[in-house]
Protein backbone atom coordinates (compact mmCIF):
# COMPACT_ATOMS: atom_id res chain seq x y z
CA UNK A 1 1.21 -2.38 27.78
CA UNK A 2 4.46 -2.80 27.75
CA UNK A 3 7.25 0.01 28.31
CA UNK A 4 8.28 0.57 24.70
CA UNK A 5 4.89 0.86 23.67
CA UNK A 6 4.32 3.32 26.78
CA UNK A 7 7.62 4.97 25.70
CA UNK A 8 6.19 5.77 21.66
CA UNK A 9 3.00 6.69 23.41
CA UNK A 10 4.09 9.33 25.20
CA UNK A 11 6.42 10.63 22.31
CA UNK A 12 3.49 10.79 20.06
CA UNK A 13 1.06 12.30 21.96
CA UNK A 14 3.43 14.91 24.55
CA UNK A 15 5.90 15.84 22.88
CA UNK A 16 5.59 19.53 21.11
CA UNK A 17 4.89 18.70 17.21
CA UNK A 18 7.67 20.94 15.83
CA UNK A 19 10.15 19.20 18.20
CA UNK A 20 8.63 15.83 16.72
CA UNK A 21 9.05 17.04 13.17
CA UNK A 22 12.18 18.17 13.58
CA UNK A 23 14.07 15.06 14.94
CA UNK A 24 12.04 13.17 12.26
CA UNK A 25 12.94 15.39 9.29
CA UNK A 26 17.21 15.48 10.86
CA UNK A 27 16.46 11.24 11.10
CA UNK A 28 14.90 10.96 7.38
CA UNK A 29 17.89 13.25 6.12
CA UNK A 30 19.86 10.60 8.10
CA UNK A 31 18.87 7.80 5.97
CA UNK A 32 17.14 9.11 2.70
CA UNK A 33 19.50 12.48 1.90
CA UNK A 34 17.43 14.91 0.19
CA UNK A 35 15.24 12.59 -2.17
CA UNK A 36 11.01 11.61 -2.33
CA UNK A 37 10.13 8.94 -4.40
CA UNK A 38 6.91 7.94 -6.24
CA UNK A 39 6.09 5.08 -8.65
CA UNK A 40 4.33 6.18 -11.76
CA UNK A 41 1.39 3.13 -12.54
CA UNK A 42 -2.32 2.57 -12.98
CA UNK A 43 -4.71 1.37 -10.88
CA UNK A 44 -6.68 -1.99 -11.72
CA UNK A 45 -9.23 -3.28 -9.75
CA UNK A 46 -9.74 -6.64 -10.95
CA UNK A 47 -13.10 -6.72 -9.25
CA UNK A 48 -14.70 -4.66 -6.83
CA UNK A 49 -17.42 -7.94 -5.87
CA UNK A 50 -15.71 -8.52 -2.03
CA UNK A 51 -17.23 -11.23 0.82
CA UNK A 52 -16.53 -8.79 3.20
CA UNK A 53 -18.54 -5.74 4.50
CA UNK A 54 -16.13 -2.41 6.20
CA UNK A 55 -18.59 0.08 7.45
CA UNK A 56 -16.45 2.68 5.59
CA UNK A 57 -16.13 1.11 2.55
CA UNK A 58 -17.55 2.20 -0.70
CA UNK A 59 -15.83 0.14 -3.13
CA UNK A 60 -16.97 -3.59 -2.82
CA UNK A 61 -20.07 -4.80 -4.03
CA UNK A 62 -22.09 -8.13 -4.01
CA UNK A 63 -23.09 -9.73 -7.15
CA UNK A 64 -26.15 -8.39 -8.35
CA UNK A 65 -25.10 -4.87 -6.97
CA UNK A 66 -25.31 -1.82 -9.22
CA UNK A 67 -21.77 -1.31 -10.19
CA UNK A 68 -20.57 -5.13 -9.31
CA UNK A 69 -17.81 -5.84 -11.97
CA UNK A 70 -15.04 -7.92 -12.71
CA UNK A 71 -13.19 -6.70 -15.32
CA UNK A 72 -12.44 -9.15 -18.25
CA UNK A 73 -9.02 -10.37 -19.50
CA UNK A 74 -8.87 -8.13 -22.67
CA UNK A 75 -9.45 -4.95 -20.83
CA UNK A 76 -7.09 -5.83 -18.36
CA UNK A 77 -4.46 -5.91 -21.12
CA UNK A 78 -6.04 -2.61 -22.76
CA UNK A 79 -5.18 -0.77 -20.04
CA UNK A 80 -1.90 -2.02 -19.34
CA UNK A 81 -1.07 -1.49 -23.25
CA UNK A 82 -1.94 1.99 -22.43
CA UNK A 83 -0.34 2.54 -19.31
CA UNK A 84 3.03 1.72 -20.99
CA UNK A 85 2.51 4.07 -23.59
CA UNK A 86 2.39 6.87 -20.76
CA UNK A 87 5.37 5.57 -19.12
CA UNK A 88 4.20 4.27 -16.20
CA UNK A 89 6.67 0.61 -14.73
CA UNK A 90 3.71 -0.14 -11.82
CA UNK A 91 0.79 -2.08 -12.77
CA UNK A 92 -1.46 -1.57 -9.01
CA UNK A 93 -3.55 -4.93 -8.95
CA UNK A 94 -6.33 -5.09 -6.19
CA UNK A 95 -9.87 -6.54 -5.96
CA UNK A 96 -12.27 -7.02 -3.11
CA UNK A 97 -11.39 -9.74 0.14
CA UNK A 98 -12.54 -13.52 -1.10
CA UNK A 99 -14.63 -12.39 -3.99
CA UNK A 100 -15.06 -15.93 -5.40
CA UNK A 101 -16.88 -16.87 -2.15
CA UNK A 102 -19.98 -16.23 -4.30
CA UNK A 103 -21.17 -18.43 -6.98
CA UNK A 104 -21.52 -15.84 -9.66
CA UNK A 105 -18.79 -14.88 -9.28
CA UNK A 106 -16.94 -18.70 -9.55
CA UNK A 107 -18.98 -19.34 -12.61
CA UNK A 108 -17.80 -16.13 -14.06
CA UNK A 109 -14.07 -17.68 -13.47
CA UNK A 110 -14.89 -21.20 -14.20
CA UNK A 111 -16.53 -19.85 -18.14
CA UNK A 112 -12.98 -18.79 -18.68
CA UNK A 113 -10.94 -21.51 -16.93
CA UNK A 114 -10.22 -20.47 -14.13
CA UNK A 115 -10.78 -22.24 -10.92
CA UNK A 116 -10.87 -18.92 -8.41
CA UNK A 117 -10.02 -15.30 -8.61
CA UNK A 118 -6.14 -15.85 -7.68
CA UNK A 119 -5.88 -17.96 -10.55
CA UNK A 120 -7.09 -15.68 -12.55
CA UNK A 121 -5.00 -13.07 -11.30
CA UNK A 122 -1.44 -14.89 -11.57
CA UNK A 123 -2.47 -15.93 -15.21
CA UNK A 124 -3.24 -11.55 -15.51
CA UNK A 125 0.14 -10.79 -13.86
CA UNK A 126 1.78 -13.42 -15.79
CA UNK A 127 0.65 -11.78 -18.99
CA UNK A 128 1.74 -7.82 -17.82
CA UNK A 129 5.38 -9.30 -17.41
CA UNK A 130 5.95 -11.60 -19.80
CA UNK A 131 4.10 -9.40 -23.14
CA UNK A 132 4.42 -5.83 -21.34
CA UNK A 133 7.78 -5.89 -18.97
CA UNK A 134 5.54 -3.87 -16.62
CA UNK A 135 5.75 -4.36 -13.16
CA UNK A 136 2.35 -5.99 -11.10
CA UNK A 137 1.98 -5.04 -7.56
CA UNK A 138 -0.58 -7.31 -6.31
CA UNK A 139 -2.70 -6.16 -3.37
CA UNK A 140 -5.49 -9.48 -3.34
CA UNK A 141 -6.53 -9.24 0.59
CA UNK A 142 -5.56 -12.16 2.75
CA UNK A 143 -3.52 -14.97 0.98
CA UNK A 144 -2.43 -18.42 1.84
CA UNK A 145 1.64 -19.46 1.69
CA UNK A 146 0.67 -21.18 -1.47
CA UNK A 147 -0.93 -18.47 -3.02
CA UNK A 148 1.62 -15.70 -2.03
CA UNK A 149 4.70 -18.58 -4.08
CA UNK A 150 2.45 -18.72 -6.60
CA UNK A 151 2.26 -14.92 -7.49
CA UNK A 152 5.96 -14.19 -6.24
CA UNK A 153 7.24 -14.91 -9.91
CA UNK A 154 5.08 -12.36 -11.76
CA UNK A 155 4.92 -10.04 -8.46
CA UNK A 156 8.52 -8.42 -7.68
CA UNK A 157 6.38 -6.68 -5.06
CA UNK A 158 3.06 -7.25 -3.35
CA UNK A 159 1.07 -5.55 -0.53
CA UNK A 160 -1.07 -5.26 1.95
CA UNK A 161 -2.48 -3.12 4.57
CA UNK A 162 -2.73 -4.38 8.03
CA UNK A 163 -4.95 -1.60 8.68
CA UNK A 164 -4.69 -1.69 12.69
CA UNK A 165 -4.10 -4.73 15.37
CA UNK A 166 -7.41 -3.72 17.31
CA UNK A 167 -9.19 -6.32 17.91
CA UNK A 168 -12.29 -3.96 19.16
CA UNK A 169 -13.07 -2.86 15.99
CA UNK A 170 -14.52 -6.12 15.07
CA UNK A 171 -16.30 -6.13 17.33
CA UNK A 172 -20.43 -5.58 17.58
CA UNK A 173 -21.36 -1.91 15.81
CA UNK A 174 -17.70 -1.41 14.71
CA UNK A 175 -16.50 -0.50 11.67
CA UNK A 176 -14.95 -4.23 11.10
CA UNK A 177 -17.61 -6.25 12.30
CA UNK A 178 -18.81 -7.99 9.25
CA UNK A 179 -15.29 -8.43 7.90
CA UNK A 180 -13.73 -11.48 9.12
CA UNK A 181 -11.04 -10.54 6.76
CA UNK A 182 -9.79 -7.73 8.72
CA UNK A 183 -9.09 -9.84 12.13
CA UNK A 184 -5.55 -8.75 12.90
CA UNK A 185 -4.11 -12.44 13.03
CA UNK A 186 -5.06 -13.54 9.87
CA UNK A 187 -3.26 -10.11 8.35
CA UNK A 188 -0.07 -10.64 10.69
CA UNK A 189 0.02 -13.70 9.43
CA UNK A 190 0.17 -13.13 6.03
CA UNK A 191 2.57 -10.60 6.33
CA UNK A 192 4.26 -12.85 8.11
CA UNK A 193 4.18 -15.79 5.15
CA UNK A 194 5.74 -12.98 2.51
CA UNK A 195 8.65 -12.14 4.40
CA UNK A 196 9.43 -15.98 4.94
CA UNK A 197 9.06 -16.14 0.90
CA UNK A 198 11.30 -13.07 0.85
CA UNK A 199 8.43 -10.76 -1.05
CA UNK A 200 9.14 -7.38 -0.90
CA UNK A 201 6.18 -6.06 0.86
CA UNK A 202 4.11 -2.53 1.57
CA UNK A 203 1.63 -2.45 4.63
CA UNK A 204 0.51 -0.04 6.58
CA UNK A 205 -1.78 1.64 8.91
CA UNK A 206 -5.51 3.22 8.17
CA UNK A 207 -6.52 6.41 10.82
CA UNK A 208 -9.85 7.36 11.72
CA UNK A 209 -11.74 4.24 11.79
CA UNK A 210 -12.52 4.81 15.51
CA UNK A 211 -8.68 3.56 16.75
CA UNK A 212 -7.46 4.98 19.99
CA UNK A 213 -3.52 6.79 19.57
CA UNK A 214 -2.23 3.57 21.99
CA UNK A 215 -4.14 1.31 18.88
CA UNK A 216 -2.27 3.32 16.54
CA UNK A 217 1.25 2.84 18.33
CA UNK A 218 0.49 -0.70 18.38
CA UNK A 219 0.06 -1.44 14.70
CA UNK A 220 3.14 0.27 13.83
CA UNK A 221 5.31 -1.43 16.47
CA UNK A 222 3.74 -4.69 15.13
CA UNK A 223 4.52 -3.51 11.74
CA UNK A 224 8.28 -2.91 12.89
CA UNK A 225 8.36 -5.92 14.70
CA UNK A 226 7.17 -8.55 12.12
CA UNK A 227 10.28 -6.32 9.08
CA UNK A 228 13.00 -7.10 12.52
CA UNK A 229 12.23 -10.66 11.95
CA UNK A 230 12.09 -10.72 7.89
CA UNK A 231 13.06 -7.26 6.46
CA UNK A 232 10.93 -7.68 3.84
CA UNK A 233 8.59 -4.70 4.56
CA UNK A 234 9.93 -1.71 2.38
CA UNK A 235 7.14 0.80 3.15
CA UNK A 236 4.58 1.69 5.44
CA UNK A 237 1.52 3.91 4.37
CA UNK A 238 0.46 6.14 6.62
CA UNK A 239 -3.15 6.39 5.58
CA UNK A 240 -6.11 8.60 6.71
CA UNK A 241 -9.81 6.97 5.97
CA UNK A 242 -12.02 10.26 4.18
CA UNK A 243 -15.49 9.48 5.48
CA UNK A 244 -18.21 9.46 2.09
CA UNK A 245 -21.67 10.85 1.84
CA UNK A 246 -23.77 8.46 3.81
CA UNK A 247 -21.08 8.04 6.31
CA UNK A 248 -22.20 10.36 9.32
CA UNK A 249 -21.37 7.56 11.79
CA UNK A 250 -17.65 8.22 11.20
CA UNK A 251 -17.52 12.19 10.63
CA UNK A 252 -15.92 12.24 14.46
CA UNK A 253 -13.65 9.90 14.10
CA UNK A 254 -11.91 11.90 10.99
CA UNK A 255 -8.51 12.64 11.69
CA UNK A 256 -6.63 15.79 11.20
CA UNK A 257 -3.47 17.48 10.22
CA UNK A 258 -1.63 17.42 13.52
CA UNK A 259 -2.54 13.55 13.60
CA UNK A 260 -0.84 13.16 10.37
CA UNK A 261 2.06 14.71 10.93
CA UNK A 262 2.37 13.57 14.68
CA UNK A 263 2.26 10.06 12.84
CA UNK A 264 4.43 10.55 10.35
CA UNK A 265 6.96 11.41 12.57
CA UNK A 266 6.63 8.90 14.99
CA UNK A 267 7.07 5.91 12.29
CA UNK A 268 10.26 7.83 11.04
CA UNK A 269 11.77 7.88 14.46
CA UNK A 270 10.46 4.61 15.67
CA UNK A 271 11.67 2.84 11.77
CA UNK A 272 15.21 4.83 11.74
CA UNK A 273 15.82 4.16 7.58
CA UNK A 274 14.64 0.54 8.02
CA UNK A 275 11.17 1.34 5.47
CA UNK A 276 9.93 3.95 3.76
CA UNK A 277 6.98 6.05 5.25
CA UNK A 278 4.53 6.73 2.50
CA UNK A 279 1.57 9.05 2.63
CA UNK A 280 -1.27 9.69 -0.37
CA UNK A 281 -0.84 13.15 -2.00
CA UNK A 282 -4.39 13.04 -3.20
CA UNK A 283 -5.67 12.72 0.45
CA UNK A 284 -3.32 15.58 1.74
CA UNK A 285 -2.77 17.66 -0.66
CA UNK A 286 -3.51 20.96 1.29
CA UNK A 287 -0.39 20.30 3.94
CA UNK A 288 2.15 18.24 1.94
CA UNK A 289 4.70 20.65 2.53
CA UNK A 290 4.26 20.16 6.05
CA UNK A 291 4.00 15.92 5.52
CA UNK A 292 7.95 16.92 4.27
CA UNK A 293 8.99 18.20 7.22
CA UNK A 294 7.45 15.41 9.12
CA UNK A 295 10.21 13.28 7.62
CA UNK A 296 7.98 11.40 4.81
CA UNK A 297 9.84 9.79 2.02
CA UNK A 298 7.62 8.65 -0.74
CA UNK A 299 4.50 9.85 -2.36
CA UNK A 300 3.20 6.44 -3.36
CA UNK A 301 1.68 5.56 -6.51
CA UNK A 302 0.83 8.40 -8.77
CA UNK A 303 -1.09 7.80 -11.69
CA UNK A 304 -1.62 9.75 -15.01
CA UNK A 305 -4.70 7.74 -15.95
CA UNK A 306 -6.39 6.33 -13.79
CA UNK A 307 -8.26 6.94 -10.44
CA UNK A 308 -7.79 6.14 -6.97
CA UNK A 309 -10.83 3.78 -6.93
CA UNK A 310 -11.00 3.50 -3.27
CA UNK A 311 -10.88 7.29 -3.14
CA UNK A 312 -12.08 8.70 -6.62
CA UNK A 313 -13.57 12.15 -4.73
CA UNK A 314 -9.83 12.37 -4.09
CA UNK A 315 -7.71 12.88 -7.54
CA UNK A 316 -3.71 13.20 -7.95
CA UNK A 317 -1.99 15.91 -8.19
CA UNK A 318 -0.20 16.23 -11.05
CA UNK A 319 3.58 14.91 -10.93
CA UNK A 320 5.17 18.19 -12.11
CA UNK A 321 2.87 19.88 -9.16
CA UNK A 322 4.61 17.42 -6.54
CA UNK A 323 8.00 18.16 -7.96
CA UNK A 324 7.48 21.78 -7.41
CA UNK A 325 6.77 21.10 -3.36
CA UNK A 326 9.21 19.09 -3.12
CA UNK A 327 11.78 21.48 -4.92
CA UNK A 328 10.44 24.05 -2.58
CA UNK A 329 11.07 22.31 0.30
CA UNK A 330 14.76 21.65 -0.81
CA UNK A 331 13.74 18.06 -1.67
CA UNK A 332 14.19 16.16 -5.03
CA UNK A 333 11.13 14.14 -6.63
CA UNK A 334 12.48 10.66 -7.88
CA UNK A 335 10.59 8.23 -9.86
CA UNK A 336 10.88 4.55 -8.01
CA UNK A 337 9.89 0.85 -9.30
CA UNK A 338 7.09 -0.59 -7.22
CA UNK A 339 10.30 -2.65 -5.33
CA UNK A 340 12.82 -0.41 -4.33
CA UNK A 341 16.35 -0.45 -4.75
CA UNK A 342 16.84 -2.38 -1.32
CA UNK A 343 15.65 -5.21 -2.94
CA UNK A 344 17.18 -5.67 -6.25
CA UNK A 345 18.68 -9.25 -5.71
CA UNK A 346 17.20 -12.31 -7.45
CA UNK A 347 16.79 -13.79 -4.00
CA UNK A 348 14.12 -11.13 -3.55
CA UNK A 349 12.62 -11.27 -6.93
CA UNK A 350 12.32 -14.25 -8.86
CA UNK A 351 12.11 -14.79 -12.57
CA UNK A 352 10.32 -13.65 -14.86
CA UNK A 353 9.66 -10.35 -12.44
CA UNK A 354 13.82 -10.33 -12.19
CA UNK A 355 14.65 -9.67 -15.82
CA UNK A 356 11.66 -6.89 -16.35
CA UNK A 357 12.99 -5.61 -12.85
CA UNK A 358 16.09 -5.34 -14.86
CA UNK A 359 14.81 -3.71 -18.15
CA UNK A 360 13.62 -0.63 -16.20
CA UNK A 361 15.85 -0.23 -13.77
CA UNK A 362 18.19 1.86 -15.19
CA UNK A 363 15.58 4.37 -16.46
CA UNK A 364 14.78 5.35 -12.78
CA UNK A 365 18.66 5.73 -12.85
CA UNK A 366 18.59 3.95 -9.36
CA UNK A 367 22.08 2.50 -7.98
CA UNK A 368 21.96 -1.00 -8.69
CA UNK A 369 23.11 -3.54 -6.19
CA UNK A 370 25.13 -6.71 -7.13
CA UNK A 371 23.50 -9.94 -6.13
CA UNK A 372 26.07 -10.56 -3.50
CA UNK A 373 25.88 -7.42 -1.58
């Protein structure tokens, strides 16, 4: 453990939380003024049929599973059709770890042309930006290099959680043993691959799966680490697992408010301005005035249609409800793009994504920078 590790360690777990929260709220003042952003999209899971198996996970299925889906072309586009008729820029795309590992599902894909399920989801994010001008945000679990290039044209943004860097949780009667998926290299690495593509990228880190605070530290000092070498990272989610009926096994490891804002802190003092900490309203909606103080700067996605499938016990608030808190708090509620501002240069965003990055820019009213900045 090396002394900048011990050195966040100590500052997250010693040092008084309203001394915490205030140098965090003085350092996100510092670097974000008075303003809290959220993207206004729907959320698509593409298919919830996933190879691998999270203790604490209630969305994947295997084929033959009540509920196993994968939702067909037209209905992708029915949704979308309505999601731009409320407004909303952010299409969230997101399906289950290596789903075409099985063979239904590859014959499902192969019926319709398509060879595997990232084939089928560039030809889906393809169609959003080209017919639509909508924005994708493609969150499709561990990709290769070649995968990532191939859904950088349709994606101005893409994401994915690194979750933690603890390797003991994969191991025997942990909550990642049976998901090979969630081995901390092959996430770093992928994170890794986007920012050498120059993808705009949101990761982050998931509390109360049974990580110690020095496993915590860890992932977000990895997190900072990999955006020093590639600044490509332009938010980090700060986001606490709710354990489901059925899930008694992980009641303990539940994590609560003074974790959450202790966090939330921390990553604004360790980041200093260099990504956005994001938190879920619908997951913290009883202390969100106190997640402001804590120096957060972005709500997320927020959607007026449509679920959060991986938490549907858990709905939004309503957006005029988290302009009210905010307002309260002397903060200003500012609808985002699902690539911020940062990154509006067509060497972060290639074409077609550029020109529909374009088109609704100026609706957010954010400051545009010139290409040579």
């Amino acid at each position: 453990m090396n002394q900048t590790h011990s050195y966040w360690l100590h500052k997250a777990t010693q040092t008084p939380l309203p001394k915490l929260m205030s140098e965090a709220f003085e350092t996100k003042k510092q670097y974000f003024a008075s303003t809290i952003t959220y993207s206004k999209n729907i959320f698509i899971p593409l298919t919830n049929i996933c190879k691998d198996r999270c203790s604490y996970c209630t969305f994947q299925r295997r084929p033959g599973d009540e509920g196993a889906e994968i939702i067909p072309e037209e209905e992708v586009m029915k949704q979308v059709y309505e999601a731009k008729r409320a407004g909303c820029t952010e299409i969230l795309i997101t399906m289950g770890d290596k789903s075409d590992y099985f063979p239904e599902v590859r014959a499902w894909l192969n019926e319709r042309g398509f060879r595997n399920i990232i084939e089928y989801t560039i030809h889906i994010c393809k169609r959003i930006v080209t017919e639509t001008g909508l924005l994708p945000h493609t969150n499709a679990g561990v990709l290769t290099n070649h995968q990532l290039k191939n859904l950088k044209p349709y994606n101005p943004s893409m994401g994915m959680m690194l979750e933690t860097t603890s390797e003991r949780l994969m191991m025997p009667g942990e909550v990642h043993e049976h998901a090979p998926d969630k081995w901390p290299h092959r996430r770093i690495r992928m994170i890794e691959e986007a920012g050498k593509l120059k993808i705009p990228f949101t990761t982050g880190l998931l509390v109360g799966i049974g990580e110690t605070w020095a496993e915590r530290v860890d992932t977000l000092l990895e997190i900072k680490r990999i955006n020093d070498q590639y600044g490509h990272i332009q938010e980090v989610i700060i986001q606490n697992f709710q354990p489901k009926d059925g899930m008694d096994h992980l009641i303990d490891n539940k994590v609560g408010e003074d974790t959450m804002l202790r966090l939330c802190a921390l990553a604004n003092l360790m980041y200093q301005g260099e990504m956005h900490i994001q938190v879920p309203p619908n997951l913290n909606r009883d202390y969100l005035r106190k997640l402001i103080d804590a120096g957060i700067t972005d709500f997320g996605g927020v959607s007026p249609l449509t679920l959060d499938y991986i938490n549907p016990e858990a709905p939004w608030p309503a957006i005029d409800r988290l302009r009210e808190i905010t307002a309260e708090k002397g903060q200003t509620l500012q609808e985002r793009l699902p690539v911020y501002n940062k990154y509006f240069r067509p060497e972060w965003i290639s074409e077609p994504a550029w020109s529909a990055v374009q088109n609704l820019k100026g609706r957010e009213q954010l400051e545009t920078i010139a290409p040579n900045a």
